[in-house]
N, C-alpha and C. Protein backbone atom coordinates (compact mmCIF):
# COMPACT_ATOMS: atom_id res chain seq x y z
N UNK A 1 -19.53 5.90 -11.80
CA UNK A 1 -19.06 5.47 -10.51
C UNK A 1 -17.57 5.82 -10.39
N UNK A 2 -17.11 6.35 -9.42
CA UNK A 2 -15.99 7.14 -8.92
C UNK A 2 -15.11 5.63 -8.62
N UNK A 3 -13.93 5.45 -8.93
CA UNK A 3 -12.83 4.77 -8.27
C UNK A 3 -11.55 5.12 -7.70
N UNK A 4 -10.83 4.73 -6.91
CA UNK A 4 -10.02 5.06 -6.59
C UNK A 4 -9.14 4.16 -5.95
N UNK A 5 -7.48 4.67 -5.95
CA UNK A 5 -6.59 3.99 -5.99
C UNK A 5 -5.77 4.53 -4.55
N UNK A 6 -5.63 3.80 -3.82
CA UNK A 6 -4.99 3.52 -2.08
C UNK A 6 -3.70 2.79 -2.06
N UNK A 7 -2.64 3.71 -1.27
CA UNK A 7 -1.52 2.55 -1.27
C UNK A 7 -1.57 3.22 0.38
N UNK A 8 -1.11 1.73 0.91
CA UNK A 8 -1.03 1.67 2.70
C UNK A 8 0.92 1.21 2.63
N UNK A 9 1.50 2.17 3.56
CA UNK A 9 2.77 2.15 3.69
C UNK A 9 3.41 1.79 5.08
N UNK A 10 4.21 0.36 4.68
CA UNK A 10 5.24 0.81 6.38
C UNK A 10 6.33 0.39 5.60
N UNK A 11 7.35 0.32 7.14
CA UNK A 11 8.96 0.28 6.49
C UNK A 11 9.37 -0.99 5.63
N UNK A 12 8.65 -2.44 6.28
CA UNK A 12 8.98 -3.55 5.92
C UNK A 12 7.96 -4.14 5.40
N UNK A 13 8.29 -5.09 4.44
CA UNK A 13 7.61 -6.18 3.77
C UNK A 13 7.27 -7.02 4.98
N UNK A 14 8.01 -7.49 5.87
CA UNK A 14 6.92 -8.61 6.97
C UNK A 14 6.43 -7.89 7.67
N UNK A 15 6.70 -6.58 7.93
CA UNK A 15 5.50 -5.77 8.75
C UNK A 15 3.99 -6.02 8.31
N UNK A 16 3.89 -5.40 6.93
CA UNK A 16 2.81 -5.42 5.84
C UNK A 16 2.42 -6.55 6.37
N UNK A 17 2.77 -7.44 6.08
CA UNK A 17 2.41 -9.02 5.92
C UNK A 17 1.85 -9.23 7.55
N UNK A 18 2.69 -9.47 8.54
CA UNK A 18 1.87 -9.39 9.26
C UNK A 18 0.65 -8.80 9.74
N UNK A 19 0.85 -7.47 10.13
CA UNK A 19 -0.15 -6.63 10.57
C UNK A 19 -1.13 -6.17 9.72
N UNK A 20 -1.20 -6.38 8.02
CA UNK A 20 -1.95 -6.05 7.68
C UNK A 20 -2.62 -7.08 6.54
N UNK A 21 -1.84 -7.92 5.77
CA UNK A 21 -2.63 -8.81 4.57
C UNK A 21 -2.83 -10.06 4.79
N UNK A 22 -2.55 -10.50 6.40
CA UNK A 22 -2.83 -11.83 6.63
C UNK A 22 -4.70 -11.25 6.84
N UNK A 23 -4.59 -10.65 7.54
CA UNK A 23 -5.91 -10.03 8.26
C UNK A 23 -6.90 -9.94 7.35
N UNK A 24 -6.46 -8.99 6.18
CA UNK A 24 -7.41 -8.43 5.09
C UNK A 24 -7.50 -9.49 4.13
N UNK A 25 -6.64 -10.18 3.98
CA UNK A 25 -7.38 -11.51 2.50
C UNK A 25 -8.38 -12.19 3.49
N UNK A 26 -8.61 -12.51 4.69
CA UNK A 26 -9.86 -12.81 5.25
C UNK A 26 -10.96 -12.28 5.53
N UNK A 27 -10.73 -10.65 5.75
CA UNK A 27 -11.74 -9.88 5.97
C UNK A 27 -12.18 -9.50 4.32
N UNK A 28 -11.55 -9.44 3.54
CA UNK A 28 -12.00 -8.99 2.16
C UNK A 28 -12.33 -10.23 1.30
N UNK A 29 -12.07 -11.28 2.04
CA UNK A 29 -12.56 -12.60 0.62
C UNK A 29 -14.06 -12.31 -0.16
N UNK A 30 -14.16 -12.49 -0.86
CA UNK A 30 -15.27 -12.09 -1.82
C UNK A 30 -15.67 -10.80 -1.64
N UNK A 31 -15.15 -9.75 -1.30
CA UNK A 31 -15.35 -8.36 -1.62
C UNK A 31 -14.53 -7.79 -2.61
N UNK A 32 -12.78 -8.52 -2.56
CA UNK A 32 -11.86 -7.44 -3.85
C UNK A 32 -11.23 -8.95 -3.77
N UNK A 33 -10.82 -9.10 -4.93
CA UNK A 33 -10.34 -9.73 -5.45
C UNK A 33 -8.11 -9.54 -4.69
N UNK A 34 -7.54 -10.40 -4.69
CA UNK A 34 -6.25 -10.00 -3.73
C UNK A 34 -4.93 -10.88 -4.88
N UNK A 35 -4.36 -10.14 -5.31
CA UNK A 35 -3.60 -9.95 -6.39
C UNK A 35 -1.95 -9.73 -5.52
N UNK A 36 -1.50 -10.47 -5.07
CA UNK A 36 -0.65 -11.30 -4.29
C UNK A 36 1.38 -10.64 -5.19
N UNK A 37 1.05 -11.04 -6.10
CA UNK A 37 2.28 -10.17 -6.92
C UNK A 37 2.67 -8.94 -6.59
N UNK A 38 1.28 -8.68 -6.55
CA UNK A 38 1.61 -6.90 -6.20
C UNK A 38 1.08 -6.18 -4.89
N UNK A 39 0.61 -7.22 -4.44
CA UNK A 39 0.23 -6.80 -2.80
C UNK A 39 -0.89 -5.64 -2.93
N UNK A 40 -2.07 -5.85 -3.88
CA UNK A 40 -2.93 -5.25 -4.25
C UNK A 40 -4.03 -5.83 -3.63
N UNK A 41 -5.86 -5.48 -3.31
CA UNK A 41 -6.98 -5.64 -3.22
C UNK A 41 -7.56 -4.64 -4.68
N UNK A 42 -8.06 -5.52 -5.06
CA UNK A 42 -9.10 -5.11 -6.20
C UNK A 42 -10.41 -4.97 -6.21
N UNK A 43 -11.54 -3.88 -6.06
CA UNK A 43 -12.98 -4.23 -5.50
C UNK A 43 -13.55 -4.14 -7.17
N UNK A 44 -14.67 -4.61 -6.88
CA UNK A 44 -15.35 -4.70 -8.11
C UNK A 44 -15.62 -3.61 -9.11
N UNK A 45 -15.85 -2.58 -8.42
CA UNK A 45 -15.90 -1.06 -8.91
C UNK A 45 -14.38 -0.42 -9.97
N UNK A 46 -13.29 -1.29 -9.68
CA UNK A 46 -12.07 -0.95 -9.87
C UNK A 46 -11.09 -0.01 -9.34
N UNK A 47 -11.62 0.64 -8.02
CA UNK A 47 -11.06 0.93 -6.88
C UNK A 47 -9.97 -0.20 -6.49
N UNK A 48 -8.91 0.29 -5.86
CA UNK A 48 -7.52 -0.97 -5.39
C UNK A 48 -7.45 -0.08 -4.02
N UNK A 49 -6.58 -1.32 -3.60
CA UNK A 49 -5.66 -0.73 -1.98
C UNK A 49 -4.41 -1.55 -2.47
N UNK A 50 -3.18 -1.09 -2.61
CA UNK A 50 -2.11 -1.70 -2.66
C UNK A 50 -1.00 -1.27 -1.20
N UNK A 51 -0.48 -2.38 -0.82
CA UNK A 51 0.48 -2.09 -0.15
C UNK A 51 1.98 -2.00 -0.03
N UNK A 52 2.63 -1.42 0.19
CA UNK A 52 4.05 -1.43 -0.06
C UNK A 52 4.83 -1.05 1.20
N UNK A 53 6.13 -1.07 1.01
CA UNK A 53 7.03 -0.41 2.31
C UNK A 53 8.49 -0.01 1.48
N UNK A 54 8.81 0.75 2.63
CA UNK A 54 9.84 2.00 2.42
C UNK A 54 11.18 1.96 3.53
N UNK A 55 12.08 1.12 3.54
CA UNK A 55 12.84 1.18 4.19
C UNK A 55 14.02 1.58 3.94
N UNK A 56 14.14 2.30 2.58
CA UNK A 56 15.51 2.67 2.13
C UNK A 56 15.35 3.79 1.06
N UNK A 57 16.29 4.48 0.62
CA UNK A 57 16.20 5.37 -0.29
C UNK A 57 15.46 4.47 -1.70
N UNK A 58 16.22 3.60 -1.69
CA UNK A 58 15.94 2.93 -3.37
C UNK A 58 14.14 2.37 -3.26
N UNK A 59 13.68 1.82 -1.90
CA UNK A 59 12.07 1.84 -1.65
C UNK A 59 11.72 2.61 -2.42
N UNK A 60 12.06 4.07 -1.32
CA UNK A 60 11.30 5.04 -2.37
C UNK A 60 11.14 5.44 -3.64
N UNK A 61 12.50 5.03 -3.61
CA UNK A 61 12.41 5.75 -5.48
C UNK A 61 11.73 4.99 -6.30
N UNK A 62 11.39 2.96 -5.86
CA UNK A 62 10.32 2.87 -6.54
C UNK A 62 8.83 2.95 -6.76
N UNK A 63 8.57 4.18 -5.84
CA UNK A 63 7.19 4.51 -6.27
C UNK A 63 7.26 5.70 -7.04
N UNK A 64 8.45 6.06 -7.27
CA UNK A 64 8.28 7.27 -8.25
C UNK A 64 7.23 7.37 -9.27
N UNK A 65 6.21 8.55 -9.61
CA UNK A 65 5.58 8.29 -10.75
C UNK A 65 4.24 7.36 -10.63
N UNK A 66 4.03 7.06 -9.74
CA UNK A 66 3.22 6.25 -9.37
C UNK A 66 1.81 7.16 -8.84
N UNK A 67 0.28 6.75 -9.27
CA UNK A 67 -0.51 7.83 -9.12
C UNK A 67 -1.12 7.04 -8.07
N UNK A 68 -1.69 8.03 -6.87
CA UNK A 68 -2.46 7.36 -6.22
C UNK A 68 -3.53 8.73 -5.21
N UNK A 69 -5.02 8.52 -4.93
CA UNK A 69 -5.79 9.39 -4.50
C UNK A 69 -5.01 9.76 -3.36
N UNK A 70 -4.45 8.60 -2.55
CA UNK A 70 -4.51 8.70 -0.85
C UNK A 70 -3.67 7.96 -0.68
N UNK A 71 -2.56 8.37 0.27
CA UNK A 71 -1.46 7.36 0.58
C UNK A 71 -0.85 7.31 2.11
N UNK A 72 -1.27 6.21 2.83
CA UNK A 72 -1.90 6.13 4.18
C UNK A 72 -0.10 5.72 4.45
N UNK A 73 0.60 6.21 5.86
CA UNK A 73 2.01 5.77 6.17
C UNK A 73 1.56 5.42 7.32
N UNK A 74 1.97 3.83 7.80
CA UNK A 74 1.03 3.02 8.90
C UNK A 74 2.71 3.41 9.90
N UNK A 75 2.60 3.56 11.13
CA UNK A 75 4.06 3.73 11.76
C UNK A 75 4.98 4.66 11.16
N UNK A 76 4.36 6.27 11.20
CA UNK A 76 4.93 7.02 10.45
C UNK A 76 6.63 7.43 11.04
N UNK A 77 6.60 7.50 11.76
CA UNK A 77 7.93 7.73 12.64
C UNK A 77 8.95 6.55 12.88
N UNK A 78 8.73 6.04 11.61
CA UNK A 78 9.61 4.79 11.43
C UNK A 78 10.00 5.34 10.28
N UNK A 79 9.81 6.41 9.19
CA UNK A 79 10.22 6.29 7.92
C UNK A 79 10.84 7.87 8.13
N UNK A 80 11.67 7.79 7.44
CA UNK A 80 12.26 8.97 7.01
C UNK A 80 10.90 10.31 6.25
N UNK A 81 11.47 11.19 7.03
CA UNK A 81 10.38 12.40 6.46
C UNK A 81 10.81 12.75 4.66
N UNK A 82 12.01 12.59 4.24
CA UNK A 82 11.93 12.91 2.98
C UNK A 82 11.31 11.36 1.93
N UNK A 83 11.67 10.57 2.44
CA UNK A 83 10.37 9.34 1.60
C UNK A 83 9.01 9.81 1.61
N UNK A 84 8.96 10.26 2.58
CA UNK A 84 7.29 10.79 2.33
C UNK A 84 6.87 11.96 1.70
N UNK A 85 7.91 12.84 1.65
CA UNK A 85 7.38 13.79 1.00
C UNK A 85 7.95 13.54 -0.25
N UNK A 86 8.55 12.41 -1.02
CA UNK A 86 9.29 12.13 -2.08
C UNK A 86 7.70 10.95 -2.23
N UNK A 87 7.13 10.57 -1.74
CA UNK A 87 5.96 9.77 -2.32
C UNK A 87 4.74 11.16 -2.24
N UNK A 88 4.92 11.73 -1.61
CA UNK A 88 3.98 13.00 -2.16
C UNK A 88 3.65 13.68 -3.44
């Protein structure tokens, strides 16, 4: 069984929070497990969706190194074009 690893991106931490993990720890309760430290969903398979944001040079630099299949930028024209191609 194939897994895979998802990070969903905007500029801010209460963005995230609002628009996206109030929503999903309800829509995902007993489907992935929601790992709150790291702003992760865990499905049983061991597939994740983690979320993060990018509002500054130093954001970015901490995803350096960081592996991921697919990396979704929610409000792309809010982030600087070289963060993204620096999370590429």
């Amino acid at each position: 069984m194939s897994t895979y690893c998802f990070r969903f991106s905007r500029r801010t931490l209460p963005e995230i929070e609002a628009n996206h993990l109030t929503f999903l720890r309800r829509e995902l309760a007993g489907a992935a497990a929601y790992r709150a430290g790291e702003r992760r969903f865990v499905f049983a398979n061991g597939s994740s969706l983690q979320f993060g944001y990018c509002g500054s040079d130093r954001d970015a630099e901490r995803y350096q190194g960081a592996e991921y299949d697919v990396i979704f930028f929610d409000e792309a024209t809010q982030l600087q074009e070289r963060w993204m191609r620096q999370a590429a």
